[in-house]
PDB file of N, CA and C in Angstrom:
ATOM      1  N   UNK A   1     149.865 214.028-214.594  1.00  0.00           N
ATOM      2  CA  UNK A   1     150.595 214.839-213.633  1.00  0.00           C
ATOM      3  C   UNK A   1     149.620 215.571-212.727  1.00  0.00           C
ATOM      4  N   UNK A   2     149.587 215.285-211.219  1.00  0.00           N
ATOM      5  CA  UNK A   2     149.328 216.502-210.824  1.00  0.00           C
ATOM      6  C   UNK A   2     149.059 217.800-210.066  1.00  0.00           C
ATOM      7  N   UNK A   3     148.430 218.528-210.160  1.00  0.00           N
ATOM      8  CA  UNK A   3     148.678 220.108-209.644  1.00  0.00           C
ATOM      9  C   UNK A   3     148.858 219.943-208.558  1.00  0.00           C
ATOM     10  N   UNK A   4     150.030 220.919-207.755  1.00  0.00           N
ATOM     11  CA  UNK A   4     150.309 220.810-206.489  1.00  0.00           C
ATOM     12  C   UNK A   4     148.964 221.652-205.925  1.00  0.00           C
ATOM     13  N   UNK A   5     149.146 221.363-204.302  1.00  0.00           N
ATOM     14  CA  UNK A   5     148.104 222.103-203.492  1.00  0.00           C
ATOM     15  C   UNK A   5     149.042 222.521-202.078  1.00  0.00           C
ATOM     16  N   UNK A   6     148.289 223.546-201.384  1.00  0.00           N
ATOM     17  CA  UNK A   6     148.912 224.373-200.319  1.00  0.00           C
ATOM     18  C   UNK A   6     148.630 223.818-199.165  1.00  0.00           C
ATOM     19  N   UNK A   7     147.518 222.644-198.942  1.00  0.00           N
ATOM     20  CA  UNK A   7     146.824 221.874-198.022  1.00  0.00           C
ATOM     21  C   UNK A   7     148.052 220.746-197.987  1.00  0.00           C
ATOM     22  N   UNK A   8     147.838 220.856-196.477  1.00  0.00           N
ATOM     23  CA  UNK A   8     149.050 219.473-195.853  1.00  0.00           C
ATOM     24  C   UNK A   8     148.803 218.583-195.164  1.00  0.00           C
ATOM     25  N   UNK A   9     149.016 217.620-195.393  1.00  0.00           N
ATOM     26  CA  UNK A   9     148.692 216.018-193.961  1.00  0.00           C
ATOM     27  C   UNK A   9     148.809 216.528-192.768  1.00  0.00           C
ATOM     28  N   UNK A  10     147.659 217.095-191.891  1.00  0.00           N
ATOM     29  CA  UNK A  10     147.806 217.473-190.302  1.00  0.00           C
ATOM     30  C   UNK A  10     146.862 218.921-190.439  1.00  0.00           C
ATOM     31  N   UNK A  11     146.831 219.657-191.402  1.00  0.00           N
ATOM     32  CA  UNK A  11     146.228 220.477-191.747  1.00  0.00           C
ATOM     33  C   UNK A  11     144.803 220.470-190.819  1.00  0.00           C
ATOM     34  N   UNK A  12     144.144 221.725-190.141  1.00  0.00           N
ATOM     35  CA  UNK A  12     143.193 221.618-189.773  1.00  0.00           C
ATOM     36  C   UNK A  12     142.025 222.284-190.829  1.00  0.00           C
ATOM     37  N   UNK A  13     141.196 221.816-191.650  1.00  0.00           N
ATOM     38  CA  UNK A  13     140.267 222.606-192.379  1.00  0.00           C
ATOM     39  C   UNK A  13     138.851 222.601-192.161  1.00  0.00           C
ATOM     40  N   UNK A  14     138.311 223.576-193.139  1.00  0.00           N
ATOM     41  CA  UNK A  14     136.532 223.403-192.539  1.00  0.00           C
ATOM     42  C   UNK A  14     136.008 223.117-194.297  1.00  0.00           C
ATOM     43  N   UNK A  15     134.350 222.398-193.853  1.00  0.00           N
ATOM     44  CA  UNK A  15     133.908 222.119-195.129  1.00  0.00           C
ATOM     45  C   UNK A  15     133.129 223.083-195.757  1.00  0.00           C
ATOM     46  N   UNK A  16     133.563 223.188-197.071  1.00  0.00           N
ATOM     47  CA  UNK A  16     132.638 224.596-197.979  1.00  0.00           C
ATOM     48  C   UNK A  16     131.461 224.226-197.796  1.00  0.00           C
ATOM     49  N   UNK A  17     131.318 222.863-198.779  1.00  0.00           N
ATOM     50  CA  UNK A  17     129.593 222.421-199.457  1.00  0.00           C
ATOM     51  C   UNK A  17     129.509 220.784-199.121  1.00  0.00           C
ATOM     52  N   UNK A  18     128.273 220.807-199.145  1.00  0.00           N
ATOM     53  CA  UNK A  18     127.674 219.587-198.996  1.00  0.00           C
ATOM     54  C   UNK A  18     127.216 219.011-197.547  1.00  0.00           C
ATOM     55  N   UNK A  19     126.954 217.538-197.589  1.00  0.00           N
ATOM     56  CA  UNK A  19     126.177 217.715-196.334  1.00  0.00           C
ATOM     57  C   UNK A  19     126.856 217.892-194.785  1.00  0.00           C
ATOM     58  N   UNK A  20     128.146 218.227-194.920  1.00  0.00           N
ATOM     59  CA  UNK A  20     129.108 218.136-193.538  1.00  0.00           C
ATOM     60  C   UNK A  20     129.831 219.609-193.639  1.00  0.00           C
ATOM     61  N   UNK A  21     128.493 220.787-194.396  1.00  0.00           N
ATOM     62  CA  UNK A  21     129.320 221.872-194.684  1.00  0.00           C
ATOM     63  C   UNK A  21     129.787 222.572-193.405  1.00  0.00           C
ATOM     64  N   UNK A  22     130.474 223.196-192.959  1.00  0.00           N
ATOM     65  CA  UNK A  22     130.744 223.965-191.244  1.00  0.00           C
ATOM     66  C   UNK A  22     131.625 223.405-190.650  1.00  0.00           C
ATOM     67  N   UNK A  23     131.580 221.845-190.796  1.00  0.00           N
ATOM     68  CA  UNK A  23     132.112 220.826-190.087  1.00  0.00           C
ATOM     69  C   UNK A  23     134.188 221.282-190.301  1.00  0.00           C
ATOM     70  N   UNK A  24     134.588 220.795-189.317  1.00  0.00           N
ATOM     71  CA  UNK A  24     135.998 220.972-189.162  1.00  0.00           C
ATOM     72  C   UNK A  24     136.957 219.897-189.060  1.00  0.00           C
ATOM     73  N   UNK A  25     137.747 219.625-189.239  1.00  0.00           N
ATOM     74  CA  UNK A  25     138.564 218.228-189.240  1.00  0.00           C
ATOM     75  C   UNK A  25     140.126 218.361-189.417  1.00  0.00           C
ATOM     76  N   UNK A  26     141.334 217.037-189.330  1.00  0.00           N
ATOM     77  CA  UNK A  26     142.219 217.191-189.139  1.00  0.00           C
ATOM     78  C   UNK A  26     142.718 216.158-190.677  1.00  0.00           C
ATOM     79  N   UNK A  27     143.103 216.757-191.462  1.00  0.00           N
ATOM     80  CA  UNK A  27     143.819 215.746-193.170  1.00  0.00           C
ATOM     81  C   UNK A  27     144.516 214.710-192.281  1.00  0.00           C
ATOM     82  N   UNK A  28     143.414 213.908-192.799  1.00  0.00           N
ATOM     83  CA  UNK A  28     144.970 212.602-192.540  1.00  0.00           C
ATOM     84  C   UNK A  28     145.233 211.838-193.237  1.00  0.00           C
ATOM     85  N   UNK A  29     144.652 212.057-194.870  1.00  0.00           N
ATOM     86  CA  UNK A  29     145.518 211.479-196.160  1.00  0.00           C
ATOM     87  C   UNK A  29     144.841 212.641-197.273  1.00  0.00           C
ATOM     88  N   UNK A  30     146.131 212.665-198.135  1.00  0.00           N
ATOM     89  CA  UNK A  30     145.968 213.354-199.488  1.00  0.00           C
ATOM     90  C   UNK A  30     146.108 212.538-200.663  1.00  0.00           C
ATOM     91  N   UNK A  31     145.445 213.104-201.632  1.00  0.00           N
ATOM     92  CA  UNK A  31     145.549 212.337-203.062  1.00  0.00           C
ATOM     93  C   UNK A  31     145.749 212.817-203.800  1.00  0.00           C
ATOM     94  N   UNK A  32     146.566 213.525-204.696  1.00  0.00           N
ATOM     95  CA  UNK A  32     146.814 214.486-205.412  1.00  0.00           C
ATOM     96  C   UNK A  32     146.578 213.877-206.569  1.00  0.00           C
ATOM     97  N   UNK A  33     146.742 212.947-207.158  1.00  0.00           N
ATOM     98  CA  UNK A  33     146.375 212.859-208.305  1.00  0.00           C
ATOM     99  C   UNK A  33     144.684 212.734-208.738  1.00  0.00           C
ATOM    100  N   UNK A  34     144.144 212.177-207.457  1.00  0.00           N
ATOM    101  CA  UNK A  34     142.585 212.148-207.588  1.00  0.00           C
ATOM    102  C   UNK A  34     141.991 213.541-207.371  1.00  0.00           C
ATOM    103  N   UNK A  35     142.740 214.742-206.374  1.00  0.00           N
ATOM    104  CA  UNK A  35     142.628 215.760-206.097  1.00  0.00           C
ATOM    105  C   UNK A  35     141.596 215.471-204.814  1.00  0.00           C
ATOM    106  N   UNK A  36     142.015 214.418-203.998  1.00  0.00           N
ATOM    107  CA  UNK A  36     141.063 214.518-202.904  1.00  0.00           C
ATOM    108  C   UNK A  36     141.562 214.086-201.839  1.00  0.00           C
ATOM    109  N   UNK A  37     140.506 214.246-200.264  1.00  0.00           N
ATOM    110  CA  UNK A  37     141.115 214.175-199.361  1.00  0.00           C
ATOM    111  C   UNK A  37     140.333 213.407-198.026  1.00  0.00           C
ATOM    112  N   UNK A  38     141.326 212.720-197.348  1.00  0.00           N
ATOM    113  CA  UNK A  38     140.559 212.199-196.470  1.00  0.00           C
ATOM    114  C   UNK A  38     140.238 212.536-195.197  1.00  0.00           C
ATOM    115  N   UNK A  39     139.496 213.383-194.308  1.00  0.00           N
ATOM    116  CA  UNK A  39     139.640 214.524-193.352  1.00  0.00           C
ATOM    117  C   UNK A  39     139.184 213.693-191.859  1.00  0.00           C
ATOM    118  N   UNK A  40     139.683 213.756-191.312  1.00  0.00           N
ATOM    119  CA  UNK A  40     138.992 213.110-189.660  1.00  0.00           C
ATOM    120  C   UNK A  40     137.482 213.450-189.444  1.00  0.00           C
ATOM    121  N   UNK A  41     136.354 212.646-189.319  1.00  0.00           N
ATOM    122  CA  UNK A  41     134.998 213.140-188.233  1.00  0.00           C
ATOM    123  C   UNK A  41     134.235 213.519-189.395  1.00  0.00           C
ATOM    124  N   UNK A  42     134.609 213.374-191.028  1.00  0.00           N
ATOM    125  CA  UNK A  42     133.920 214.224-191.864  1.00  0.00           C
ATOM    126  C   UNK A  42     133.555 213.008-192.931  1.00  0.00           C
ATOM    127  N   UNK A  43     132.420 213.299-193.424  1.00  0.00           N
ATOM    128  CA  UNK A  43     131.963 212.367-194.982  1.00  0.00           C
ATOM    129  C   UNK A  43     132.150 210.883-194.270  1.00  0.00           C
ATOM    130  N   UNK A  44     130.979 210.588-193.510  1.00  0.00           N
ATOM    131  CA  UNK A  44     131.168 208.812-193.028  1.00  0.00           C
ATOM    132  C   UNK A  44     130.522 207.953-193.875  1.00  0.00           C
ATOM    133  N   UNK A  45     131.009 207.210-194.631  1.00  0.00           N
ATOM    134  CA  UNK A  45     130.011 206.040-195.351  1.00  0.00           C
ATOM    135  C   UNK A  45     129.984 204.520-194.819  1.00  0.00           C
ATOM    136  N   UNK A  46     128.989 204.237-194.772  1.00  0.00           N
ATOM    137  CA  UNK A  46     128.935 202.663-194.564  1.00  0.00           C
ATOM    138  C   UNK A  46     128.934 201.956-195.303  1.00  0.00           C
ATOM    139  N   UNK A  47     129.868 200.802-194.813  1.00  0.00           N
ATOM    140  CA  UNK A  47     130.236 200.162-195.934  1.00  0.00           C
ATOM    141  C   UNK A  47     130.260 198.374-195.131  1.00  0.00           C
ATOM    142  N   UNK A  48     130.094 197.116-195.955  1.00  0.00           N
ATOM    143  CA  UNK A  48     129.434 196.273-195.587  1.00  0.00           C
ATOM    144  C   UNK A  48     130.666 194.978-195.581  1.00  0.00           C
ATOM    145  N   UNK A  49     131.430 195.152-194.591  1.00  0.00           N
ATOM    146  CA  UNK A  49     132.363 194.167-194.259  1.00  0.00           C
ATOM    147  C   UNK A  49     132.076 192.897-194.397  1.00  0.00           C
ATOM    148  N   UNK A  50     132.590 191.646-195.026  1.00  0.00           N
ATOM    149  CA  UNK A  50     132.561 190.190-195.280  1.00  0.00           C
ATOM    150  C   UNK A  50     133.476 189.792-193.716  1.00  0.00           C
ATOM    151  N   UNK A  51     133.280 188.469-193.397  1.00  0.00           N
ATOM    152  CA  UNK A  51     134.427 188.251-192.397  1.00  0.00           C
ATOM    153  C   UNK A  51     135.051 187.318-192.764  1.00  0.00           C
ATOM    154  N   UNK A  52     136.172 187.323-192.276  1.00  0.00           N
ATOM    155  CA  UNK A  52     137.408 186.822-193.384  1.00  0.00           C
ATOM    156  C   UNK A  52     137.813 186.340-192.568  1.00  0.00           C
ATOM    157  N   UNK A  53     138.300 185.796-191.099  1.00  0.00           N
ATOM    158  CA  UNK A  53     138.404 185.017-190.723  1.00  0.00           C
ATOM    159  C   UNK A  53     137.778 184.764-189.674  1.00  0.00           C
ATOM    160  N   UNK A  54     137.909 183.834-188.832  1.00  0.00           N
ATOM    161  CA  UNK A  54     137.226 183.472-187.916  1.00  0.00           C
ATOM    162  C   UNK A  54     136.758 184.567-186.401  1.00  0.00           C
ATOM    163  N   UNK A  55     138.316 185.200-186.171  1.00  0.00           N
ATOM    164  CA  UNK A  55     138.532 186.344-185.143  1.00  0.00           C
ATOM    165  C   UNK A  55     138.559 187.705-185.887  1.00  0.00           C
ATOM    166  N   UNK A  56     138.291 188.113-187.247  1.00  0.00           N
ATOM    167  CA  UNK A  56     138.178 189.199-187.626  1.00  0.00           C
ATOM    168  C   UNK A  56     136.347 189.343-188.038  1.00  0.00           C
ATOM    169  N   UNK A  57     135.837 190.359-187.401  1.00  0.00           N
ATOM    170  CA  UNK A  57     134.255 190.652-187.298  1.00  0.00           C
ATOM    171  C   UNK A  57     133.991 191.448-188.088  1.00  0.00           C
ATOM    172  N   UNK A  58     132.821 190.729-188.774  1.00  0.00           N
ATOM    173  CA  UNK A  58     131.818 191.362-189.976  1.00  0.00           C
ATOM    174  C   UNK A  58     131.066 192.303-189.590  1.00  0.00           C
ATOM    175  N   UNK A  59     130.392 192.724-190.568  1.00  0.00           N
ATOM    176  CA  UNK A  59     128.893 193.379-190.605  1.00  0.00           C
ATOM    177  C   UNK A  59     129.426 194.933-191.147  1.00  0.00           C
ATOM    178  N   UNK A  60     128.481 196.070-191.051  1.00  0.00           N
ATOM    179  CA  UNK A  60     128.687 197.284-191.584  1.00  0.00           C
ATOM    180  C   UNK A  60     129.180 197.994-190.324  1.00  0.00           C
ATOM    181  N   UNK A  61     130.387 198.961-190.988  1.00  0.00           N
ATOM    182  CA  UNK A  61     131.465 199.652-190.509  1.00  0.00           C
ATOM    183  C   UNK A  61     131.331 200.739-191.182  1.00  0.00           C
ATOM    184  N   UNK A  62     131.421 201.901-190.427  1.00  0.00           N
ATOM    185  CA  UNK A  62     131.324 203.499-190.637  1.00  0.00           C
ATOM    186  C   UNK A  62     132.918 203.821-191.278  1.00  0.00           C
ATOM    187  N   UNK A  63     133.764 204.687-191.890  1.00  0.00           N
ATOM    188  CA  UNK A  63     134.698 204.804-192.098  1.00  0.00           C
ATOM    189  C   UNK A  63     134.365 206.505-192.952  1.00  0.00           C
ATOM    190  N   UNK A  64     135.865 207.355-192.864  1.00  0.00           N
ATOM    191  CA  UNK A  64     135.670 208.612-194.187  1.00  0.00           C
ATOM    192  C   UNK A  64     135.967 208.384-195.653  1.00  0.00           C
ATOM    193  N   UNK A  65     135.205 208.532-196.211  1.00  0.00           N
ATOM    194  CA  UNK A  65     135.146 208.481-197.357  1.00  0.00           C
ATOM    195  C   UNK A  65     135.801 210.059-197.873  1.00  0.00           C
ATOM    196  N   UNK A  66     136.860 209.868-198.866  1.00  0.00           N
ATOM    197  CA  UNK A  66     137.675 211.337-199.667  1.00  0.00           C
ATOM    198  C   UNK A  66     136.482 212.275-199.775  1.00  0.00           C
ATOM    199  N   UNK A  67     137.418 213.351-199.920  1.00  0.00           N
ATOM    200  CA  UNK A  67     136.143 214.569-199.967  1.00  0.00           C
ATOM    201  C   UNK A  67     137.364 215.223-200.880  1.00  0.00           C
ATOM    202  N   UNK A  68     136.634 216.164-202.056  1.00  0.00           N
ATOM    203  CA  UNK A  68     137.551 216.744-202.777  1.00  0.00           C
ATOM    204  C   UNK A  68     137.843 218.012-202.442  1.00  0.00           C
ATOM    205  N   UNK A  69     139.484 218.187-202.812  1.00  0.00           N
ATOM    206  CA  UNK A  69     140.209 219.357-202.260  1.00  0.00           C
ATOM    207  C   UNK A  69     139.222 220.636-202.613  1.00  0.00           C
ATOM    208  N   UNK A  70     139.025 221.226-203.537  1.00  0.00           N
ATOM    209  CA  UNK A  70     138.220 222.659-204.006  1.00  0.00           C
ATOM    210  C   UNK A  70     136.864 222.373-202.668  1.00  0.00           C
ATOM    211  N   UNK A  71     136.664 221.665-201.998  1.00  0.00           N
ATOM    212  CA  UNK A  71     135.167 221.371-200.722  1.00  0.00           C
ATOM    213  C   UNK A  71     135.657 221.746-199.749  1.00  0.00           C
ATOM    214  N   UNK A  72     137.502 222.025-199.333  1.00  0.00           N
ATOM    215  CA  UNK A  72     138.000 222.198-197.956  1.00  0.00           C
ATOM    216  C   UNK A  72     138.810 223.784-198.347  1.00  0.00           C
ATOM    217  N   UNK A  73     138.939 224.246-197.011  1.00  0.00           N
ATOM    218  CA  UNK A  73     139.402 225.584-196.909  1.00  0.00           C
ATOM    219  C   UNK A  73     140.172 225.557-195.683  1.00  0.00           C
ATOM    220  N   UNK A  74     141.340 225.815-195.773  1.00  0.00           N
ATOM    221  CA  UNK A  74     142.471 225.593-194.445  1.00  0.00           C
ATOM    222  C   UNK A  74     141.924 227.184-193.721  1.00  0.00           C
ATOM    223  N   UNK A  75     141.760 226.407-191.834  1.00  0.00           N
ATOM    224  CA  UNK A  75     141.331 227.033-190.778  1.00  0.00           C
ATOM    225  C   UNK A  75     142.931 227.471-189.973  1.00  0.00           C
ATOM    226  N   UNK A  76     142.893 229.005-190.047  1.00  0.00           N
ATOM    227  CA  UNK A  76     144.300 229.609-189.508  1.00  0.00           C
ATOM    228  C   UNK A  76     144.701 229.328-187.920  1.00  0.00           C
ATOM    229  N   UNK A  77     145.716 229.105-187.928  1.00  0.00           N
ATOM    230  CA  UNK A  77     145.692 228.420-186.426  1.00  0.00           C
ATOM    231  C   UNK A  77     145.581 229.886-185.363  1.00  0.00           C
ATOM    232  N   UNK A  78     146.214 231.122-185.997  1.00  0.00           N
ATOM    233  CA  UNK A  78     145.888 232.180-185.259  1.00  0.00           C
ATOM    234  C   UNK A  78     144.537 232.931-185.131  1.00  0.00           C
ATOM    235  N   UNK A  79     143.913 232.814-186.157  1.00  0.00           N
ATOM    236  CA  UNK A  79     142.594 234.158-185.659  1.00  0.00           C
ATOM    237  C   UNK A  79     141.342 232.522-186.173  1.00  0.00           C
ATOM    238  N   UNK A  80     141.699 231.512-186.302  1.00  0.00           N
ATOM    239  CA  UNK A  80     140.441 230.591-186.456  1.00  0.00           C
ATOM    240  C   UNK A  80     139.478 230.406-187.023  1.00  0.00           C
ATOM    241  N   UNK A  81     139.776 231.443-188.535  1.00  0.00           N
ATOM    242  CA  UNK A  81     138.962 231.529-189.103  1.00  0.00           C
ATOM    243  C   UNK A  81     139.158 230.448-190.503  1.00  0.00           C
ATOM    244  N   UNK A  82     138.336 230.291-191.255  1.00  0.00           N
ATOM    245  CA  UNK A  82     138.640 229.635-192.399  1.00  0.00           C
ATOM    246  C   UNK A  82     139.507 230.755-193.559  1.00  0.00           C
ATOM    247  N   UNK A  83     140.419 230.306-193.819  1.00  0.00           N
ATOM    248  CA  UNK A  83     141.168 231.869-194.623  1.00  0.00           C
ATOM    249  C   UNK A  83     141.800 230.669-196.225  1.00  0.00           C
ATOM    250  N   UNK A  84     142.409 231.634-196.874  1.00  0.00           N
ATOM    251  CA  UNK A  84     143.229 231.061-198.733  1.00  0.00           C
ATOM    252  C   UNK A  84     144.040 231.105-197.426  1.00  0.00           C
ATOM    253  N   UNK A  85     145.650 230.390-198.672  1.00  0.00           N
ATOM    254  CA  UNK A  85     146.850 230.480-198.305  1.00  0.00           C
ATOM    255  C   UNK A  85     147.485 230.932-199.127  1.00  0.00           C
ATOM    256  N   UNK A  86     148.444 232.071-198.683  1.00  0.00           N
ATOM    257  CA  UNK A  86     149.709 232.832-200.015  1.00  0.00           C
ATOM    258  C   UNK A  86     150.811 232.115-199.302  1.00  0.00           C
ATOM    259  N   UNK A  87     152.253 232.419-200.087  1.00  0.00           N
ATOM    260  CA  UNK A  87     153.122 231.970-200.083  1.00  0.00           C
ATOM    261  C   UNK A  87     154.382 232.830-199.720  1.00  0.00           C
ATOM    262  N   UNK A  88     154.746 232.883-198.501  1.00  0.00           N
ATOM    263  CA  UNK A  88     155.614 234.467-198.474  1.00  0.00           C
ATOM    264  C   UNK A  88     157.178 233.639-198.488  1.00  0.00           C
ATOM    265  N   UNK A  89     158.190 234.460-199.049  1.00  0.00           N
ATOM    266  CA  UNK A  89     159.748 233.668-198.881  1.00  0.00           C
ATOM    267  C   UNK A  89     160.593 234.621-198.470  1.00  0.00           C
ATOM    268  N   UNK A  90     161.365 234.023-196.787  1.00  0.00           N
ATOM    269  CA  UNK A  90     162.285 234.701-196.769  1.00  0.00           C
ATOM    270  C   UNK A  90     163.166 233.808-196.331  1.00  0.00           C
ATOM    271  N   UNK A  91     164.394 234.487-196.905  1.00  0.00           N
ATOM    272  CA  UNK A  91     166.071 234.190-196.685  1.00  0.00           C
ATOM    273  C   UNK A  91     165.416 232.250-197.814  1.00  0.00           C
ATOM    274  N   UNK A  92     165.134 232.468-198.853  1.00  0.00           N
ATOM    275  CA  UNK A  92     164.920 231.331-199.579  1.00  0.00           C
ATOM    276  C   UNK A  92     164.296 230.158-199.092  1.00  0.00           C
ATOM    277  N   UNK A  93     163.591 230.619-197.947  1.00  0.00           N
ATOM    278  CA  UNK A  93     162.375 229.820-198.014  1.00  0.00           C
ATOM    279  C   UNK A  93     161.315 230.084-198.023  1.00  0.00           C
ATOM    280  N   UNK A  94     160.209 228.739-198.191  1.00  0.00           N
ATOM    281  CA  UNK A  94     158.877 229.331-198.406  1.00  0.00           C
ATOM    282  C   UNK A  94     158.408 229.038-197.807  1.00  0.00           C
ATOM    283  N   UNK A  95     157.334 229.930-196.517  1.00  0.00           N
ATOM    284  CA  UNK A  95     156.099 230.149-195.550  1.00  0.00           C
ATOM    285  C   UNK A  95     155.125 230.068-196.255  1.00  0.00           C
ATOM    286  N   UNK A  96     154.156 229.504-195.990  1.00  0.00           N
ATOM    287  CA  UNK A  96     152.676 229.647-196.091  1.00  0.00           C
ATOM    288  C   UNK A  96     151.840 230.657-194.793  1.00  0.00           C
ATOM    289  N   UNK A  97     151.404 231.393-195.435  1.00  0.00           N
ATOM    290  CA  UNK A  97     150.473 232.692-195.182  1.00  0.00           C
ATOM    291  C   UNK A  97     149.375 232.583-195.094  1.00  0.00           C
ATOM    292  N   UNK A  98     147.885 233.057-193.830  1.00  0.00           N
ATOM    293  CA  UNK A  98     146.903 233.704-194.162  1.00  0.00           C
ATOM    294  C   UNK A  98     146.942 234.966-194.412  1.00  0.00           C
ATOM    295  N   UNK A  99     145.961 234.517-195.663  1.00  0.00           N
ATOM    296  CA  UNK A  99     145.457 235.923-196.115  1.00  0.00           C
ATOM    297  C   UNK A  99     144.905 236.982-195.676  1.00  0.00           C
ATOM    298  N   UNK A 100     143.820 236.647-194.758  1.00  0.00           N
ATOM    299  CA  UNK A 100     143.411 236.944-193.340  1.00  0.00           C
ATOM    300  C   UNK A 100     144.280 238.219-192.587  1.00  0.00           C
ATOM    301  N   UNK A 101     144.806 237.071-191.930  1.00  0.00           N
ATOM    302  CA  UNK A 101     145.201 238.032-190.395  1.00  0.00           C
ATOM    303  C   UNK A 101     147.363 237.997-190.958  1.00  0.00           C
ATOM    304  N   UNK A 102     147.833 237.354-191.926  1.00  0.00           N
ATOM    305  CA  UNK A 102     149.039 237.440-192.582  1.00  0.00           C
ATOM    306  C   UNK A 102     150.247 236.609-191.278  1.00  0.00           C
ATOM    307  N   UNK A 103     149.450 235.573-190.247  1.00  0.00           N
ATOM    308  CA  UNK A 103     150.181 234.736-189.742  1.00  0.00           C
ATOM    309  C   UNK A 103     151.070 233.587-190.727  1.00  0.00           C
ATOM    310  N   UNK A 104     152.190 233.358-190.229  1.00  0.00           N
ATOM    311  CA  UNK A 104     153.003 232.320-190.816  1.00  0.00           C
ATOM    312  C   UNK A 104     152.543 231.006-190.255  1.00  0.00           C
ATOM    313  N   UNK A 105     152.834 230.171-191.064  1.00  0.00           N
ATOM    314  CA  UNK A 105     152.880 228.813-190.556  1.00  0.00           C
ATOM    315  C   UNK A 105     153.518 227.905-191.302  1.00  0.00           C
ATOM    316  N   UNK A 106     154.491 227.278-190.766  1.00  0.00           N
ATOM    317  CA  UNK A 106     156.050 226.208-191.496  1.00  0.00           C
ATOM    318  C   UNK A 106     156.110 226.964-192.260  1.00  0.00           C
TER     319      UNK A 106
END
């Protein structure tokens, strides 16, 4: 099973650690059960394409390689900073919050 997370597909975040730390990007796949993520412009690996048919072209191709969730920190769309997310509910639903500056978002 597992653990939910507050990070969403479209999400803009920045990187804690490693070598693309600062760096900023847009989720454009989650893995929750691996607990990782695949972020736009961030973690490129090369990797060594076969060609498979005649009109599809070989050789090595750059692509993102997952980066794990606890490495990203969601960037607030209001004050732009890297901030947590709380969970505020009204009239029975639930907003996601910076902690930060206490903007809503969905």
């Amino acid at each position: 099973m597992s653990r939910p997370t507050r990070l969403r597909k479209g999400d803009t975040v920045q990187v804690l650690t490693g070598e693309d730390k600062g760096k900023r990007g847009e989720i454009l796949k989650i893995d929750l059960e691996k607990r990782r993520a695949i972020v736009q412009g961030i973690n490129f690996v090369k990797k060594h394409q076969r060609q498979t048919r005649q009109d599809v072209q070989g050789g090595i191709i750059e692509l993102e390689a997952p980066v794990a969730l606890s490495n990203l920190m969601r960037v607030c769309p209001k004050c732009g900073k890297p901030t947590r997310i709380g969970v505020a509910r009204k009239d029975k639903e639930r907003k996601r919050v910076c902690k930060g500056c206490g903007a809503e978002s969905e």
